[in-house]
Protein backbone atom coordinates (compact mmCIF):
# COMPACT_ATOMS: atom_id res chain seq x y z
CA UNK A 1 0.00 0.00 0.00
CA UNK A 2 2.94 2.25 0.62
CA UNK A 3 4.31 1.78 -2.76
CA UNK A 4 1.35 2.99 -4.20
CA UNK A 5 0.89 5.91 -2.21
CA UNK A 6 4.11 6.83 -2.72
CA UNK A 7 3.39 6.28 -6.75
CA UNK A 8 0.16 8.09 -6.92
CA UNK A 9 1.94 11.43 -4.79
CA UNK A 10 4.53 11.48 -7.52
CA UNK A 11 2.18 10.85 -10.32
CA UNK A 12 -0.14 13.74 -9.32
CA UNK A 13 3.01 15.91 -9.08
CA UNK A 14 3.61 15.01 -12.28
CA UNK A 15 0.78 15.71 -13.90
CA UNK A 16 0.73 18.87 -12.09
CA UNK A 17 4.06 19.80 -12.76
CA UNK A 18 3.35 19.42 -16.54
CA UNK A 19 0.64 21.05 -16.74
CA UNK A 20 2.08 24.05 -15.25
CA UNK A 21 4.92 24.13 -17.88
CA UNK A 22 2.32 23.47 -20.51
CA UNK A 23 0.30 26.48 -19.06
CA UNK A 24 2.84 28.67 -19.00
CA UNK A 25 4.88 28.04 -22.35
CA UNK A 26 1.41 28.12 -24.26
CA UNK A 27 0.68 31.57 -22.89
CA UNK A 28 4.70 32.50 -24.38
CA UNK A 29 3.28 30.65 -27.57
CA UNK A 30 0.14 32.64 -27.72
CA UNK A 31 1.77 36.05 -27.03
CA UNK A 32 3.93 35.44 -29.47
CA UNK A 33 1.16 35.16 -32.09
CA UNK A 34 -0.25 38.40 -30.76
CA UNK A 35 -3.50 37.24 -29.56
CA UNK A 36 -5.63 38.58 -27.26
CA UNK A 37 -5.80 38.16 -23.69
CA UNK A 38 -9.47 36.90 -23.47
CA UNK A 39 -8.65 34.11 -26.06
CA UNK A 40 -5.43 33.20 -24.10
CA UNK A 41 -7.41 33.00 -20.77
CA UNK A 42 -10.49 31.41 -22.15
CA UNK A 43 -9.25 29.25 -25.24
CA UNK A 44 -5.65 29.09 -25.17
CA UNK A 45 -5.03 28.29 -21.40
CA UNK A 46 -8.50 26.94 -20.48
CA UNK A 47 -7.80 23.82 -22.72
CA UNK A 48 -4.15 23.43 -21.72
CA UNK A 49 -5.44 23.49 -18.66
CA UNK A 50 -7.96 20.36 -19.03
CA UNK A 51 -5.76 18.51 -20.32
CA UNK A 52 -4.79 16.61 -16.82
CA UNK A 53 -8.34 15.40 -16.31
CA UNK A 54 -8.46 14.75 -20.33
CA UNK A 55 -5.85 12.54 -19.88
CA UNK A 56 -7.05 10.86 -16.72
CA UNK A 57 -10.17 10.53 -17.59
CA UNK A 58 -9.21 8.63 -21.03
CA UNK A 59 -7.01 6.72 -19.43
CA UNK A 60 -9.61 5.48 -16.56
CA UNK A 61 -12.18 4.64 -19.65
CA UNK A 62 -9.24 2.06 -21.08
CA UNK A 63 -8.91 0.97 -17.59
CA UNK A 64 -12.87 0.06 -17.51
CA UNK A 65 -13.58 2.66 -14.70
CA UNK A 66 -14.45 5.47 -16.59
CA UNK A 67 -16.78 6.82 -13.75
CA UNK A 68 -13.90 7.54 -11.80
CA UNK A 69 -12.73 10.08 -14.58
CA UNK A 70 -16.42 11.19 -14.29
CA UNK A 71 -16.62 11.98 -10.66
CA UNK A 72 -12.67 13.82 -10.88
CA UNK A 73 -13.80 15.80 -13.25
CA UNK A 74 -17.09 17.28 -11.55
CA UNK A 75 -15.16 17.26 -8.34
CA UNK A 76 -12.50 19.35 -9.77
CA UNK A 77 -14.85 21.24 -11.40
CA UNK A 78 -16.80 22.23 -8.25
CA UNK A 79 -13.36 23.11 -6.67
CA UNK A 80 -12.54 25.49 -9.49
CA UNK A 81 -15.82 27.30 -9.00
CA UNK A 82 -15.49 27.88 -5.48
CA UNK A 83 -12.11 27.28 -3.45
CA UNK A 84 -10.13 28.44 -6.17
CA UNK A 85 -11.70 31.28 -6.23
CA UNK A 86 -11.64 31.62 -2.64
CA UNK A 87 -8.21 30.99 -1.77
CA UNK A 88 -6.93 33.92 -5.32
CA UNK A 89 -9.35 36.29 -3.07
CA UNK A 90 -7.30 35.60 -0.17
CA UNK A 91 -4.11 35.14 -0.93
CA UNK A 92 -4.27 38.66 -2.87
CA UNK A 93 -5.91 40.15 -0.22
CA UNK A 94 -8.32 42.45 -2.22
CA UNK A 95 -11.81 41.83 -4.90
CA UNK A 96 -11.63 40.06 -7.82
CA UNK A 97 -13.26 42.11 -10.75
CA UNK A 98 -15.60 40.86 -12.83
CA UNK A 99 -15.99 42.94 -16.02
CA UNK A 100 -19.75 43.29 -16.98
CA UNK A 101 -18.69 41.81 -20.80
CA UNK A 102 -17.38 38.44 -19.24
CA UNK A 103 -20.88 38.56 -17.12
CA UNK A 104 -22.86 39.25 -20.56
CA UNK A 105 -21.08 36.87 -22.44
CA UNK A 106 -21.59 33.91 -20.12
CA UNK A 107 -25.35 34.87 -19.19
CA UNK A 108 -26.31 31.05 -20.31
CA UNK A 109 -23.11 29.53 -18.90
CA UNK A 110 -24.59 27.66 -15.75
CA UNK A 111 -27.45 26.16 -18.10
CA UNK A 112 -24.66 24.76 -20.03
CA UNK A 113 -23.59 23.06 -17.58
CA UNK A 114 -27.07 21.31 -16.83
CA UNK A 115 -26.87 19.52 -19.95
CA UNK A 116 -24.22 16.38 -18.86
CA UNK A 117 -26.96 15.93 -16.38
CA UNK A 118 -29.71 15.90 -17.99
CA UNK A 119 -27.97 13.42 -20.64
CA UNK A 120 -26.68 11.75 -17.56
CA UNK A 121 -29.93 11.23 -15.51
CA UNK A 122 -30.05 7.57 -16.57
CA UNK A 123 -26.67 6.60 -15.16
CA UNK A 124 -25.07 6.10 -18.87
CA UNK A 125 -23.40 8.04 -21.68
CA UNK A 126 -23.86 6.96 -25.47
CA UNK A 127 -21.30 8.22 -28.18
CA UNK A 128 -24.54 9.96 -29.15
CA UNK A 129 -24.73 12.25 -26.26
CA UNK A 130 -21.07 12.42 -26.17
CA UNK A 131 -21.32 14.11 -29.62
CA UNK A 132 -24.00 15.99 -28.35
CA UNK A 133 -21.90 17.27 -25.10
CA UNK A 134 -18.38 18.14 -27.42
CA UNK A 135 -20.45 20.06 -29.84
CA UNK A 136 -22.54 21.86 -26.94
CA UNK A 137 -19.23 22.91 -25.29
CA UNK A 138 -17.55 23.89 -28.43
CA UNK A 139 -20.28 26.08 -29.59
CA UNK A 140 -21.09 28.14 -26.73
CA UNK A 141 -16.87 28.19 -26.93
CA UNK A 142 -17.04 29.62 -30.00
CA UNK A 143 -19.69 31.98 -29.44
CA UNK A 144 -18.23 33.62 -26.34
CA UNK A 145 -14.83 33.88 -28.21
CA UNK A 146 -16.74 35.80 -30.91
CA UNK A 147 -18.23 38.26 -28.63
CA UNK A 148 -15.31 38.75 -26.78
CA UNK A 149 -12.60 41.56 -27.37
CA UNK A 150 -9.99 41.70 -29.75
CA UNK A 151 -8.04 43.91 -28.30
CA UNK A 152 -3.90 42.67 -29.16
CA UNK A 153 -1.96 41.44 -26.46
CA UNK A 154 1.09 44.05 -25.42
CA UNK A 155 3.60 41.05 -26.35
CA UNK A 156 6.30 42.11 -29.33
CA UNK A 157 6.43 39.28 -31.77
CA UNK A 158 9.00 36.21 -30.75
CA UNK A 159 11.18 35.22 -33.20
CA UNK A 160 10.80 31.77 -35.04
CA UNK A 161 13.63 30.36 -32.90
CA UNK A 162 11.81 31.43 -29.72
CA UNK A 163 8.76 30.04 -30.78
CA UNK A 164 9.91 26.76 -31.79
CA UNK A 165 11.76 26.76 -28.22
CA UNK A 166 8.51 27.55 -26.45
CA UNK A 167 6.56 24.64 -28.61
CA UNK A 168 9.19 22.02 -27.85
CA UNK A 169 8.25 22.86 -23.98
CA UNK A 170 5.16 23.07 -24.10
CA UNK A 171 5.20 19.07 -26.03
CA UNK A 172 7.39 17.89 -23.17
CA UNK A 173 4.95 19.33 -20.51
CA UNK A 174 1.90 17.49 -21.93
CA UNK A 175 4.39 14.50 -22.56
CA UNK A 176 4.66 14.65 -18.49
CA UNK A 177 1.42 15.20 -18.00
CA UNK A 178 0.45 11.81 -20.48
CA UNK A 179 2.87 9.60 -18.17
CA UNK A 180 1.80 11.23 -14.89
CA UNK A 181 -2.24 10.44 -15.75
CA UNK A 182 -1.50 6.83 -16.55
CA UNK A 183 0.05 5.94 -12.89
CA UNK A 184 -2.24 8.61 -11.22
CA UNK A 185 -5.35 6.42 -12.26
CA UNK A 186 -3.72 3.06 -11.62
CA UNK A 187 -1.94 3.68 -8.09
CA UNK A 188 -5.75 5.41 -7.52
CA UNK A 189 -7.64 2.56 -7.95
CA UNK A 190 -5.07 0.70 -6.13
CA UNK A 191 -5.31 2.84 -2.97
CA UNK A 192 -8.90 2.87 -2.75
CA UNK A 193 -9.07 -1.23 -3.10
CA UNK A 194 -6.49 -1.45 -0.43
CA UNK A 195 -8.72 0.89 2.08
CA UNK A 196 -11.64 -0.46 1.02
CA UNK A 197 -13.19 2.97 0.07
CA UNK A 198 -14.61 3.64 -3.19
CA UNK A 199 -12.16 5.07 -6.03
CA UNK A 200 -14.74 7.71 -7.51
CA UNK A 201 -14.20 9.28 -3.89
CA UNK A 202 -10.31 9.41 -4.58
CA UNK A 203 -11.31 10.58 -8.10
CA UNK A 204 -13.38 13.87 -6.44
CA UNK A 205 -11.49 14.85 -3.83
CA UNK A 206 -7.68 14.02 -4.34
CA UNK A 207 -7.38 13.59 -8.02
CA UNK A 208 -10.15 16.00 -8.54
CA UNK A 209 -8.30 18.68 -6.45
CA UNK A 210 -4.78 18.60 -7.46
CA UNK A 211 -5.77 18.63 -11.67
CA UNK A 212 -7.13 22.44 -10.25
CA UNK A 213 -3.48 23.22 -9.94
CA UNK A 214 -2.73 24.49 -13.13
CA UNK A 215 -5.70 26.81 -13.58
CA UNK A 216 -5.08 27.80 -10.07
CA UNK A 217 -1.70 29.07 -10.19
CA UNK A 218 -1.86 30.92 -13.63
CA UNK A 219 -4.97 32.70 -12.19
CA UNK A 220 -3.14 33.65 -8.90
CA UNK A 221 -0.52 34.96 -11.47
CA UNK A 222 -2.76 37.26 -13.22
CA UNK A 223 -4.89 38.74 -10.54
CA UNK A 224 -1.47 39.71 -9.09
CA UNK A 225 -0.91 41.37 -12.25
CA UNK A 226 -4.05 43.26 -12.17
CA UNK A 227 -5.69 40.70 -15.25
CA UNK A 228 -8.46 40.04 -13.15
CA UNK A 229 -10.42 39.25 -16.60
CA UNK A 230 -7.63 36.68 -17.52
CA UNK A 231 -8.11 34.94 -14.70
CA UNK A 232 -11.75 34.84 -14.75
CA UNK A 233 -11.89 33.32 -18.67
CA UNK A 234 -9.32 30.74 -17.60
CA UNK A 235 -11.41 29.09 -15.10
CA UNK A 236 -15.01 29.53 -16.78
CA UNK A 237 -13.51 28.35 -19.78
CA UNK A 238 -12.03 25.30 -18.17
CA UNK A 239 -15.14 24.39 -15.95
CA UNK A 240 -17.04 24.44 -19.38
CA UNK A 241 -14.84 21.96 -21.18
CA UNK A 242 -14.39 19.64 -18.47
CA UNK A 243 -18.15 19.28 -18.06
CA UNK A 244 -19.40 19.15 -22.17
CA UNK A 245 -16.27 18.76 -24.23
CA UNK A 246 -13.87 16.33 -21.84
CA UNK A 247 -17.11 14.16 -20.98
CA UNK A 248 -18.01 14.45 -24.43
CA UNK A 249 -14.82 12.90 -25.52
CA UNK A 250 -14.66 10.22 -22.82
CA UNK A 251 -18.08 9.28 -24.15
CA UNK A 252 -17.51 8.99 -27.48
CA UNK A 253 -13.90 7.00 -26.91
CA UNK A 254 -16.26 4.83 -25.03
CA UNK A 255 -19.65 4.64 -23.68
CA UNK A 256 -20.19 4.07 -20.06
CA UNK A 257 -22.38 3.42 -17.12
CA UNK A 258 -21.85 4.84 -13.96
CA UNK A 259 -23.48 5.41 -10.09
CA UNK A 260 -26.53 8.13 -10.82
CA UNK A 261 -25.58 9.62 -7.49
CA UNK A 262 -22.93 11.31 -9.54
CA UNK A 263 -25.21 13.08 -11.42
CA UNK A 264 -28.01 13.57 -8.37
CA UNK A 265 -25.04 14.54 -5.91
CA UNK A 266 -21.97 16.00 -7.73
CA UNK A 267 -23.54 17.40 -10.85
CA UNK A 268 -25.85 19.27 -8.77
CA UNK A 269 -22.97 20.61 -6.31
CA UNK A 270 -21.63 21.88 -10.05
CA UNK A 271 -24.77 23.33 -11.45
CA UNK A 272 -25.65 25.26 -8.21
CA UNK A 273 -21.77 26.39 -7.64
CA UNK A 274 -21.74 27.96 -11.04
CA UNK A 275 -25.25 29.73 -10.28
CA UNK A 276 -23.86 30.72 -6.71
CA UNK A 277 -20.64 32.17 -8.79
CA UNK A 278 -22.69 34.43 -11.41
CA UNK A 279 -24.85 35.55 -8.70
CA UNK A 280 -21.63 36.90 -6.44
CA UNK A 281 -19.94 38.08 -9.77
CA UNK A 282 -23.11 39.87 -10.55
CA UNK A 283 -23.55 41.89 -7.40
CA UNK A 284 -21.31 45.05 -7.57
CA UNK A 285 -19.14 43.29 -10.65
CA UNK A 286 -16.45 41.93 -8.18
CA UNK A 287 -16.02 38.86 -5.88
CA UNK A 288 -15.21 40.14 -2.16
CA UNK A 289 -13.71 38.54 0.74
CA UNK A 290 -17.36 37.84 2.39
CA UNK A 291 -19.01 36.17 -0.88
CA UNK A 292 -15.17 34.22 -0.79
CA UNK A 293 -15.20 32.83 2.65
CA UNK A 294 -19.24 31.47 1.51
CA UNK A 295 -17.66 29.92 -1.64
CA UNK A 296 -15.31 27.95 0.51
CA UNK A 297 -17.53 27.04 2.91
CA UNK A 298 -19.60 25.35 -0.18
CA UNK A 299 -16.98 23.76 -0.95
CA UNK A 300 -16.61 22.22 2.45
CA UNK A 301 -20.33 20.68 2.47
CA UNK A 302 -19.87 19.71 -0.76
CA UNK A 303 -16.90 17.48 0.63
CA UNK A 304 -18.49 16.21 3.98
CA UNK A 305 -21.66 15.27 1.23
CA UNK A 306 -19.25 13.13 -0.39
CA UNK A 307 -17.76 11.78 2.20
CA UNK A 308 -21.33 10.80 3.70
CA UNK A 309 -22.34 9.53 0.59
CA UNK A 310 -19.40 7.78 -0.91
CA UNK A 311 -18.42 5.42 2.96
């Protein structure tokens, strides 16, 4: 049992490690191109940054426990709508703010994210409703990118030698990333046979968690640098994919069954988090310390829910 503890710390490092490099050397990528910051933060770096739970997830569904990918990624989802926002409010130590654009763009965002339930309500996923889920994700995507502004990042324009530099990095941090998800999910569902606890619970609350790491850490970055919005798009923008375009693709790879509570439980921690969110980010246009400190303490009933639920 110690061995695989010991594998499944260093795997989740290593998954988080490489996801951080990938983070960072797509945003040096991206500025180099001269794009904006909204499509770094929403596009660029939101999909980077779902690329842990991607991988883990696809590489549960070979493993034939594809519900464990499920429950990590609306566990992590639920953790990027409320402690991570909780814990950038306090570790800068002032509002986040929430420009009324980001608010107007993503007016339908939290019904998005009712649709994996609704698809999900029978305790299955076809390819059919995977299809369904990836093209629901991508369009909203698309349509938010659209109406977002164009404005030029203040980057000058990397040379080709500097660009193929920050490429190569950002291939070897997803390469981490790929080796880091494969022993993350076995040494997981080692663990959880060993203590006799159910693996979807690992999936939620450890796996779940430390796949937040990337998002978390570039958005700490940029509220520090006063790109409030930045930060914002990254983690909408990631929440989204996990929950239409990652389950999407883990449904279409391969169709699975898994425990409704999921869906009656988790998914509806997610779908109320994200209405909790908009409804803070809508009052005054900024997230303070007070509507903070209630977004963690969601968080904490979400995780004494699961724990309740899941032993």
């Amino acid at each position: 049992m110690v061995n695989y503890l010991f594998i499944f710390i260093v795997a989740l490092l290593l998954v988080a490690k490489g996801a951080t490099l990938a983070v960072r050397y797509a945003v040096r990528l991206a500025e180099s191109f001269c794009l904006s910051k909204y499509t770094i933060g929403f596009i660029v770096i939101a999909f980077i940054s779902v690329l842990p739970e991607t991988l883990i997830s696809l590489n549960a569904a070979i493993k034939g426990v594809s519900s464990f990918g499920l429950g990590m990624l609306f566990g992590s989802n639920i953790a990027d709508l409320t402690l991570l926002f909780a814990a950038i409010v306090f570790m800068v130590g002032r509002n986040i703010k929430v420009e009324t654009k980001i608010i107007k763009n993503h007016s339908f965002y939290p019904f998005v994210l009712i649709l994996p339930l609704i698809l999900g309500l029978n305790g299955h996923y076809s390819r059919l409703e995977g299809m369904a889920l990836a093209l629901s994700g991508g369009i909203f995507c698309y349509l938010v990118f659209r109406k977002g502004p164009k404005e030029l990042s203040i980057t000058e324009n990397k040379s080709n030698s500097r660009k193929l530099l920050n490429s190569a990095m950002l291939l070897l941090g997803l390469a981490i990333m790929l080796i880091g998800s494969y022993f993350v999910v076995l040494s997981a569902t080692k663990l959880a046979d060993h203590l006799g606890i159910n693996p979807i619970l690992i999936g939620m609350l450890v796996v779940g968690l430390g796949t937040t790491l990337p998002e978390f850490f570039f958005s700490l970055k940029s509220v520090k640098r006063n790109d409030d919005s930045l930060a914002v798009g990254d983690i909408l923008g990631t929440v989204l994919a996990d929950s239409t375009i990652v389950v999407g693709i883990l449904a279409l790879a391969k169709p699975f069954f898994f425990p409704v509570r999921i869906i009656y439980i988790t998914g509806l921690f997610m779908v109320v988090a994200s209405f909790v969110l908009f409804k803070f980010m809508k009052s005054g246009k900024i997230l303070s310390r007070k509507e903070a400190t209630m977004l963690f303490l969601f968080w904490v009933i979400f995780v004494l829910v699961e724990f309740l639920t899941n032993t």
